[in-house]
Protein backbone atom coordinates (compact mmCIF):
# COMPACT_ATOMS: atom_id res chain seq x y z
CA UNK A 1 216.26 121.31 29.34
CA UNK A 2 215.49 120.50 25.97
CA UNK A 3 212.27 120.73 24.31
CA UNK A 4 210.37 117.34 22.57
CA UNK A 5 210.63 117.35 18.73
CA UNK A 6 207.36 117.32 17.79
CA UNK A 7 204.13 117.60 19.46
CA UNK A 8 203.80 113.73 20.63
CA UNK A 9 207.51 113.38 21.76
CA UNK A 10 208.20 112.42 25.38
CA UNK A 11 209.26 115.16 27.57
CA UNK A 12 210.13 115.57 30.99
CA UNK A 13 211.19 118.47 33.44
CA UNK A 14 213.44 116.97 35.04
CA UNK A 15 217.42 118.70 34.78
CA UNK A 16 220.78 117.62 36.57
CA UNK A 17 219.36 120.05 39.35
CA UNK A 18 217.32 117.39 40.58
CA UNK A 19 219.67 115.30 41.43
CA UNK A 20 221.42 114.28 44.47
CA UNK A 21 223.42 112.33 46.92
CA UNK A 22 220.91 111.08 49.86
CA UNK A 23 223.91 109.26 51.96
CA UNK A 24 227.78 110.46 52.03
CA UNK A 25 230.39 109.84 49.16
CA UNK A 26 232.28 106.58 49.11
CA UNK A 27 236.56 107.56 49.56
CA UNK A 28 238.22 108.05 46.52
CA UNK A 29 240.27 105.02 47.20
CA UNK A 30 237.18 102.96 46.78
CA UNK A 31 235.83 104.83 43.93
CA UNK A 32 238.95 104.11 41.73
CA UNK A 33 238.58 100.65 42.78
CA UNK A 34 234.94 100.37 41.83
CA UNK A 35 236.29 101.98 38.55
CA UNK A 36 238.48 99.55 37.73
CA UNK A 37 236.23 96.57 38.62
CA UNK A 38 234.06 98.04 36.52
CA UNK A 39 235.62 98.12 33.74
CA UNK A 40 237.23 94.93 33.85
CA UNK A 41 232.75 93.55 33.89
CA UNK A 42 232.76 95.54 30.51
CA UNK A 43 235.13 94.39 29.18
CA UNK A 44 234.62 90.85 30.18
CA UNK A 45 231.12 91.25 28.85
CA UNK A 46 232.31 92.51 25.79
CA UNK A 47 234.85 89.68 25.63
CA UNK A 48 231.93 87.04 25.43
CA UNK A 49 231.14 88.36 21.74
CA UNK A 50 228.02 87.00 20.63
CA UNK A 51 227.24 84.32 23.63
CA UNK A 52 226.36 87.50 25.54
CA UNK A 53 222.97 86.86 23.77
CA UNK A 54 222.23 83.53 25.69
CA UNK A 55 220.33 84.00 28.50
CA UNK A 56 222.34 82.42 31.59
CA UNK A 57 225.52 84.38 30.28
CA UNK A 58 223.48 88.16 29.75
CA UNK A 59 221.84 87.44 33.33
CA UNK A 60 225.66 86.87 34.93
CA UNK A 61 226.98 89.60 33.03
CA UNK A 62 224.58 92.33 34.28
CA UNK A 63 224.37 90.54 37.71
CA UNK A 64 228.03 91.42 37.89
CA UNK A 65 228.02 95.08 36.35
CA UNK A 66 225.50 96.44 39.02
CA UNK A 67 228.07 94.48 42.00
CA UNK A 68 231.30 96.21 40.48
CA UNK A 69 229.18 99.07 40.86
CA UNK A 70 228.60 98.48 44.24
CA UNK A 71 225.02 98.38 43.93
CA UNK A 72 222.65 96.00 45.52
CA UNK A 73 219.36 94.41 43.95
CA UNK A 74 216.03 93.69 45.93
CA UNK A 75 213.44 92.17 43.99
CA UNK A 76 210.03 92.40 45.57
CA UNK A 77 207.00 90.10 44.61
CA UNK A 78 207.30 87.39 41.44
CA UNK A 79 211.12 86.04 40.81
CA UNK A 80 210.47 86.51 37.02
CA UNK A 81 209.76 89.22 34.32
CA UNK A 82 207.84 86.85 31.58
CA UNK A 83 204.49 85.32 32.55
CA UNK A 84 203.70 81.51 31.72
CA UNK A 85 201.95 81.25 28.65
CA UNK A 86 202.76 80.46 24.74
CA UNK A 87 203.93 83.93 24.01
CA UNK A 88 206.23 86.35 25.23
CA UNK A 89 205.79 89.17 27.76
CA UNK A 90 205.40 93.00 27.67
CA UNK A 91 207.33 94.02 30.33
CA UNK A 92 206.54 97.80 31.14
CA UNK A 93 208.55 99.83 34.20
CA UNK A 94 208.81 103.55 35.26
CA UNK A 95 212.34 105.06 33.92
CA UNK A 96 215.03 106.57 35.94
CA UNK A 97 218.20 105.93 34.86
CA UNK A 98 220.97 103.42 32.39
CA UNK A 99 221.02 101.29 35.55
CA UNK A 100 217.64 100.06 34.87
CA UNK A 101 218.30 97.84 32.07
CA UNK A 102 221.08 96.24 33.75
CA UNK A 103 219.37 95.29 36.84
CA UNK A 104 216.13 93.96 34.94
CA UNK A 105 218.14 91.65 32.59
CA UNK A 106 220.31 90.76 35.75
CA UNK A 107 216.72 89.40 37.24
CA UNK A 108 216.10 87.82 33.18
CA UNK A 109 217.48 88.42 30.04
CA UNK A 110 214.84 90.11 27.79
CA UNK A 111 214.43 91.81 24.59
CA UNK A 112 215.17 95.76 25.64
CA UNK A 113 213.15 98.49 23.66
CA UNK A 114 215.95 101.48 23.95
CA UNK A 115 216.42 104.99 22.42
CA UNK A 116 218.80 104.34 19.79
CA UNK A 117 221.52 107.00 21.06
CA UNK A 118 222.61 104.08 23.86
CA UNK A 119 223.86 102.11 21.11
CA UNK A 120 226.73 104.95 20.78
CA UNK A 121 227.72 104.68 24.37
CA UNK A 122 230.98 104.05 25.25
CA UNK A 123 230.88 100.93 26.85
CA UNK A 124 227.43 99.88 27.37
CA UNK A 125 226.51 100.01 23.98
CA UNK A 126 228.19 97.74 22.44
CA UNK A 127 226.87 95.22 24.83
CA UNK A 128 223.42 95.81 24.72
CA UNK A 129 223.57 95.72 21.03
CA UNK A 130 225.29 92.69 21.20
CA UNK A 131 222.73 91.11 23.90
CA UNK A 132 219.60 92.28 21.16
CA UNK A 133 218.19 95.24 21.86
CA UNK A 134 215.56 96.68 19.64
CA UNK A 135 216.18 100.46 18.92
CA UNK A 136 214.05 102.55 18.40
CA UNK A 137 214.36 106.44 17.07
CA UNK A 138 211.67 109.04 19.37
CA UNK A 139 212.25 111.35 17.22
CA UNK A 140 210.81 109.92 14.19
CA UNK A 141 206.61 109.00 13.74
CA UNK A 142 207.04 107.13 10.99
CA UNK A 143 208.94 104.39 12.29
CA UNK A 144 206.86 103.50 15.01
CA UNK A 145 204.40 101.70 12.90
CA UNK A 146 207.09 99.58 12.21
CA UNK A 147 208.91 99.24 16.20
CA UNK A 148 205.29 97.69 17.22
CA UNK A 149 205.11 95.30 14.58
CA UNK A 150 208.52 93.92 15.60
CA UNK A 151 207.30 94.00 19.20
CA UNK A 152 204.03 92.28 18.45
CA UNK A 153 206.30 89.34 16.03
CA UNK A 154 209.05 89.16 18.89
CA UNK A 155 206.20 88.77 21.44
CA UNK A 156 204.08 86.08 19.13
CA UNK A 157 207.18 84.16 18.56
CA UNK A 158 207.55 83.42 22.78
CA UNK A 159 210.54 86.50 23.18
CA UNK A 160 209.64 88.96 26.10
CA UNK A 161 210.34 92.49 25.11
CA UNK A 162 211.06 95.18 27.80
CA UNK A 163 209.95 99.05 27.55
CA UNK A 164 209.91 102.17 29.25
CA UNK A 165 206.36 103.57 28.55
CA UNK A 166 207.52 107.05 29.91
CA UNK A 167 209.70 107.74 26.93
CA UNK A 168 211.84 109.27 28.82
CA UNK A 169 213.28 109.18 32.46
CA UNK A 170 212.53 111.70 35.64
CA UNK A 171 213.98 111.66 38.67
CA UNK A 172 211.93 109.81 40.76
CA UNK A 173 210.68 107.54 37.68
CA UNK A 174 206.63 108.75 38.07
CA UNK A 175 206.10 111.51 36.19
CA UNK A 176 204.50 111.38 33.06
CA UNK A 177 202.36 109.69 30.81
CA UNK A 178 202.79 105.82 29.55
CA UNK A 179 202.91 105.81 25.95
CA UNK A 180 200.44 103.68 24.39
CA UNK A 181 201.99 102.40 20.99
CA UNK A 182 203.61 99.69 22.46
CA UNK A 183 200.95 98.18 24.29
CA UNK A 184 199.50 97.87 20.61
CA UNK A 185 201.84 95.53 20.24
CA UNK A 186 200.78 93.02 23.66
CA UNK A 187 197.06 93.44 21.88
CA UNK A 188 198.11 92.33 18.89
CA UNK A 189 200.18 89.53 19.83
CA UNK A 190 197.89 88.03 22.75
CA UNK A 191 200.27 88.77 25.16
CA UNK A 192 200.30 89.78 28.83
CA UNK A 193 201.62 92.42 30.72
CA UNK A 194 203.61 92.46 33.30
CA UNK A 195 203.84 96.20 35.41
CA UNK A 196 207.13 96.78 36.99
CA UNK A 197 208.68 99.57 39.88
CA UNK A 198 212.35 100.48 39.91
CA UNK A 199 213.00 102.62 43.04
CA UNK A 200 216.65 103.30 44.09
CA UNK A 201 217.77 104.15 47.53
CA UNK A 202 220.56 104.72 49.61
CA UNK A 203 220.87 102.84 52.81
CA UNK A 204 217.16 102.63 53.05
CA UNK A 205 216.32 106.80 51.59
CA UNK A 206 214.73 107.68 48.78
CA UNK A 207 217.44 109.07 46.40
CA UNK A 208 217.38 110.68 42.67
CA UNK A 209 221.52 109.85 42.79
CA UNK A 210 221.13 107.40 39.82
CA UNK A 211 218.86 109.33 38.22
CA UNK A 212 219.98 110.30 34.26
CA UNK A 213 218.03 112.92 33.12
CA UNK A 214 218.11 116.51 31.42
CA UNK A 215 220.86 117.48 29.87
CA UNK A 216 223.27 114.53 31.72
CA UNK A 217 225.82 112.56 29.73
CA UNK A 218 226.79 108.91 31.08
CA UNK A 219 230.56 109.59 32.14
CA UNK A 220 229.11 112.35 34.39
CA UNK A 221 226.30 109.94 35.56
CA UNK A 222 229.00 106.97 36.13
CA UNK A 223 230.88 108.78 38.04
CA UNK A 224 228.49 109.84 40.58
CA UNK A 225 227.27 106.23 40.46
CA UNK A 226 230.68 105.37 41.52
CA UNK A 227 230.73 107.95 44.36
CA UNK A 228 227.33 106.46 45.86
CA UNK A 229 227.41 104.59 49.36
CA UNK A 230 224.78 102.17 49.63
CA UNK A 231 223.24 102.27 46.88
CA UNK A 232 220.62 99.84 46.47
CA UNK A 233 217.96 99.56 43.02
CA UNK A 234 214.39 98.07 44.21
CA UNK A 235 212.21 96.13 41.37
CA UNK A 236 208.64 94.93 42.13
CA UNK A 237 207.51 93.08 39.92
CA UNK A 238 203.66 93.08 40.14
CA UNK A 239 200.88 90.88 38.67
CA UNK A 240 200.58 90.52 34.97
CA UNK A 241 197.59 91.81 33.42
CA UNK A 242 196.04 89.72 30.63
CA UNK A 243 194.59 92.10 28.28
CA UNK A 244 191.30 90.62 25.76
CA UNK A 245 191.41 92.54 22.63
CA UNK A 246 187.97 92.38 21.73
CA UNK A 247 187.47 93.80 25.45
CA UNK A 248 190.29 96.33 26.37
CA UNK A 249 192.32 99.07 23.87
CA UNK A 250 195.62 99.78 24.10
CA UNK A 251 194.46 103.50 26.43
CA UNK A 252 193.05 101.57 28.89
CA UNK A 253 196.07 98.92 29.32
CA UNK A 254 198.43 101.65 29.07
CA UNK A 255 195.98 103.17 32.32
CA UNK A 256 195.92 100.10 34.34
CA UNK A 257 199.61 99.53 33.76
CA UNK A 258 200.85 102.91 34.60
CA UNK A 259 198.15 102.94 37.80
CA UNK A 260 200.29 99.77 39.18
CA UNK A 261 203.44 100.96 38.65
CA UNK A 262 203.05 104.36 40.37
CA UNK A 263 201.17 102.90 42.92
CA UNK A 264 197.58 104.08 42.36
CA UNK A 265 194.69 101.28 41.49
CA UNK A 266 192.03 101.08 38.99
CA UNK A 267 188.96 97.95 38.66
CA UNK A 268 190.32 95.73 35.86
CA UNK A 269 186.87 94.41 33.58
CA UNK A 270 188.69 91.44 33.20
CA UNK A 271 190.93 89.16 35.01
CA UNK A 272 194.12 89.79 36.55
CA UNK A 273 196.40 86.52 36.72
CA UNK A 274 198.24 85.77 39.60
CA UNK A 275 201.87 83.71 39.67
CA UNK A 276 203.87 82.89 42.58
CA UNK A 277 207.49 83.00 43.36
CA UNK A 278 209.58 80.58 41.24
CA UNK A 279 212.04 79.24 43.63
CA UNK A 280 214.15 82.18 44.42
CA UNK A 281 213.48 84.56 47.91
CA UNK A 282 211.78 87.75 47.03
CA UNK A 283 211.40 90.96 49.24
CA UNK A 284 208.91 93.74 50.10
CA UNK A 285 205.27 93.35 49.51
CA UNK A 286 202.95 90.99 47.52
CA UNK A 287 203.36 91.48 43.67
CA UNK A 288 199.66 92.76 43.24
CA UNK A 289 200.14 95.56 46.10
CA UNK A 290 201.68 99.35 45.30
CA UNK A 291 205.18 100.09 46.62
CA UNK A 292 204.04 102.92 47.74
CA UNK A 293 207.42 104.40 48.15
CA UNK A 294 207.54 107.44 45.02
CA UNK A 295 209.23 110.91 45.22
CA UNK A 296 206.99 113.48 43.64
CA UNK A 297 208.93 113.09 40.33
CA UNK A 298 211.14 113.69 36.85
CA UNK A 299 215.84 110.27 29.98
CA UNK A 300 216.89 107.13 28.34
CA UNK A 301 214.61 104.55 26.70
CA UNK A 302 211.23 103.59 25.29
């Protein structure tokens, strides 16, 4: 495993070691086929050029990478990342693997806050650069001054901006510490947050088979993808929490938000708004309740 690059840099345990298969291998007739599909999604996303940034063609796009995968979406609680309101959303999740910002912008096309390594990707990088993802370098201090002011402006402006507090991905997606930097950012621009869960699973197990962490490059992660058998990626997407700056700092958001995620609860000193589902069917449990449903724990994103 490699060590952080400075003192503040995300880090995580977590090797290739920890992960594994929790259901039997798909044939290698239907592997190659998933292959193919695949990359016939990629390159029709690519194909789109720059109307992959509009919203209705992004969400179809990943909606039809994570099928050619052969991967099935549940989305427990609200039917929608960004909260009513005149600005934008933070949207915050736990971090396991690449597959996670596909199936969030297959549920709604966001602003992604990535490492900026994925933009050199075969593959998915040119798309996600081409659907507007903010990059961002972990590496370097300096230029994080500069990331949450373009978070906070993005957010003012009505854009919701999704990021991986964690830094960094683990296995099971709940180890660590959130970050707090860019919940600055949801201060500063009066915007909410909204806490959100990815869990994967194979026919109903808990499994670390997606998981992309340690020292694991994507063509040996896709591959594996590609070899899963009911594979399924869970998102609950809880309540958002409206954070008062002259009341709450960016430590204690960054608490509250990492509490819902992993399941645990804290009091909030201020109130927690509530939205419903917006006309599409939702699984699992209410939106303000914790999964529950965790591995003990441990690389891509923000």
């Amino acid at each position: 495993m490699s060590l952080p690059a400075h003192a503040w840099a995300a880090w995580s345990p977590c090797t290739t070691g920890c992960v594994a298969h929790a259901a039997g291998r798909v044939p290698a007739t239907r592997v190659a086929r998933r292959a193919a599909v695949f990359g016939r999604a990629v390159l029709g996303a690519l194909a789109s050029g720059r109307r992959i940034g509009e919203p209705e063609t992004l969400r179809a796009r990943a909606a039809t990478l994570l099928d050619s995968l052969g991967i099935r979406l549940e989305v427990a609680g609200d039917s929608t990342l960004s909260a009513p309101g005149t600005t934008g959303t933070l949207i915050v999740a736990n971090h396991i693997s690449w597959l996670d910002i596909i199936a969030l912008l297959s549920i709604e096309p966001v602003v992604m806050l990535a490492k900026r390594e994925i933009a050199g990707w075969p593959l998915i990088g040119p798309m996600v650069t081409r659907a507007g993802t903010l990059y961002i370098d972990r590496d370097s201090l300096r230029e994080l001054p500069a990331t949450v002011r373009e978070m906070a402006d993005r957010l003012r402006d009505g854009q919701s901006v999704m990021a991986f507090p964690q830094g960094i991905t683990w296995c099971a997606g709940t180890g660590g510490s959130f970050r707090r930097a860019t919940f600055q950012a949801a201060l500063d621009a009066g915007a909410p947050v909204r806490p959100v869960t990815l869990d994967y699973v194979q026919h109903g197990a808990p499994t670390t088979v997606a998981a992309f962490v340690g020292e694991d490059d994507f063509g040996h992660s896709l591959r594996r993808v590609l070899r899963a058998d009911g594979l399924t990626v869970r998102v609950n997407v809880h309540r958002p929490l409206r954070p008062l700056r002259d009341v709450d700092d960016r430590r204690r958001v960054a608490a509250q938000a990492q509490a819902t995620v992993c399941g645990a609860r804290l009091p909030l000193h201020h109130e927690v708004a509530a939205l419903g589902p917006a006309g599409r069917e939702t699984l699992g449990p209410a939106p303000d309740q914790p999964s529950g449903r965790h591995l003990a724990s441990p690389r891509i994103g923000a």
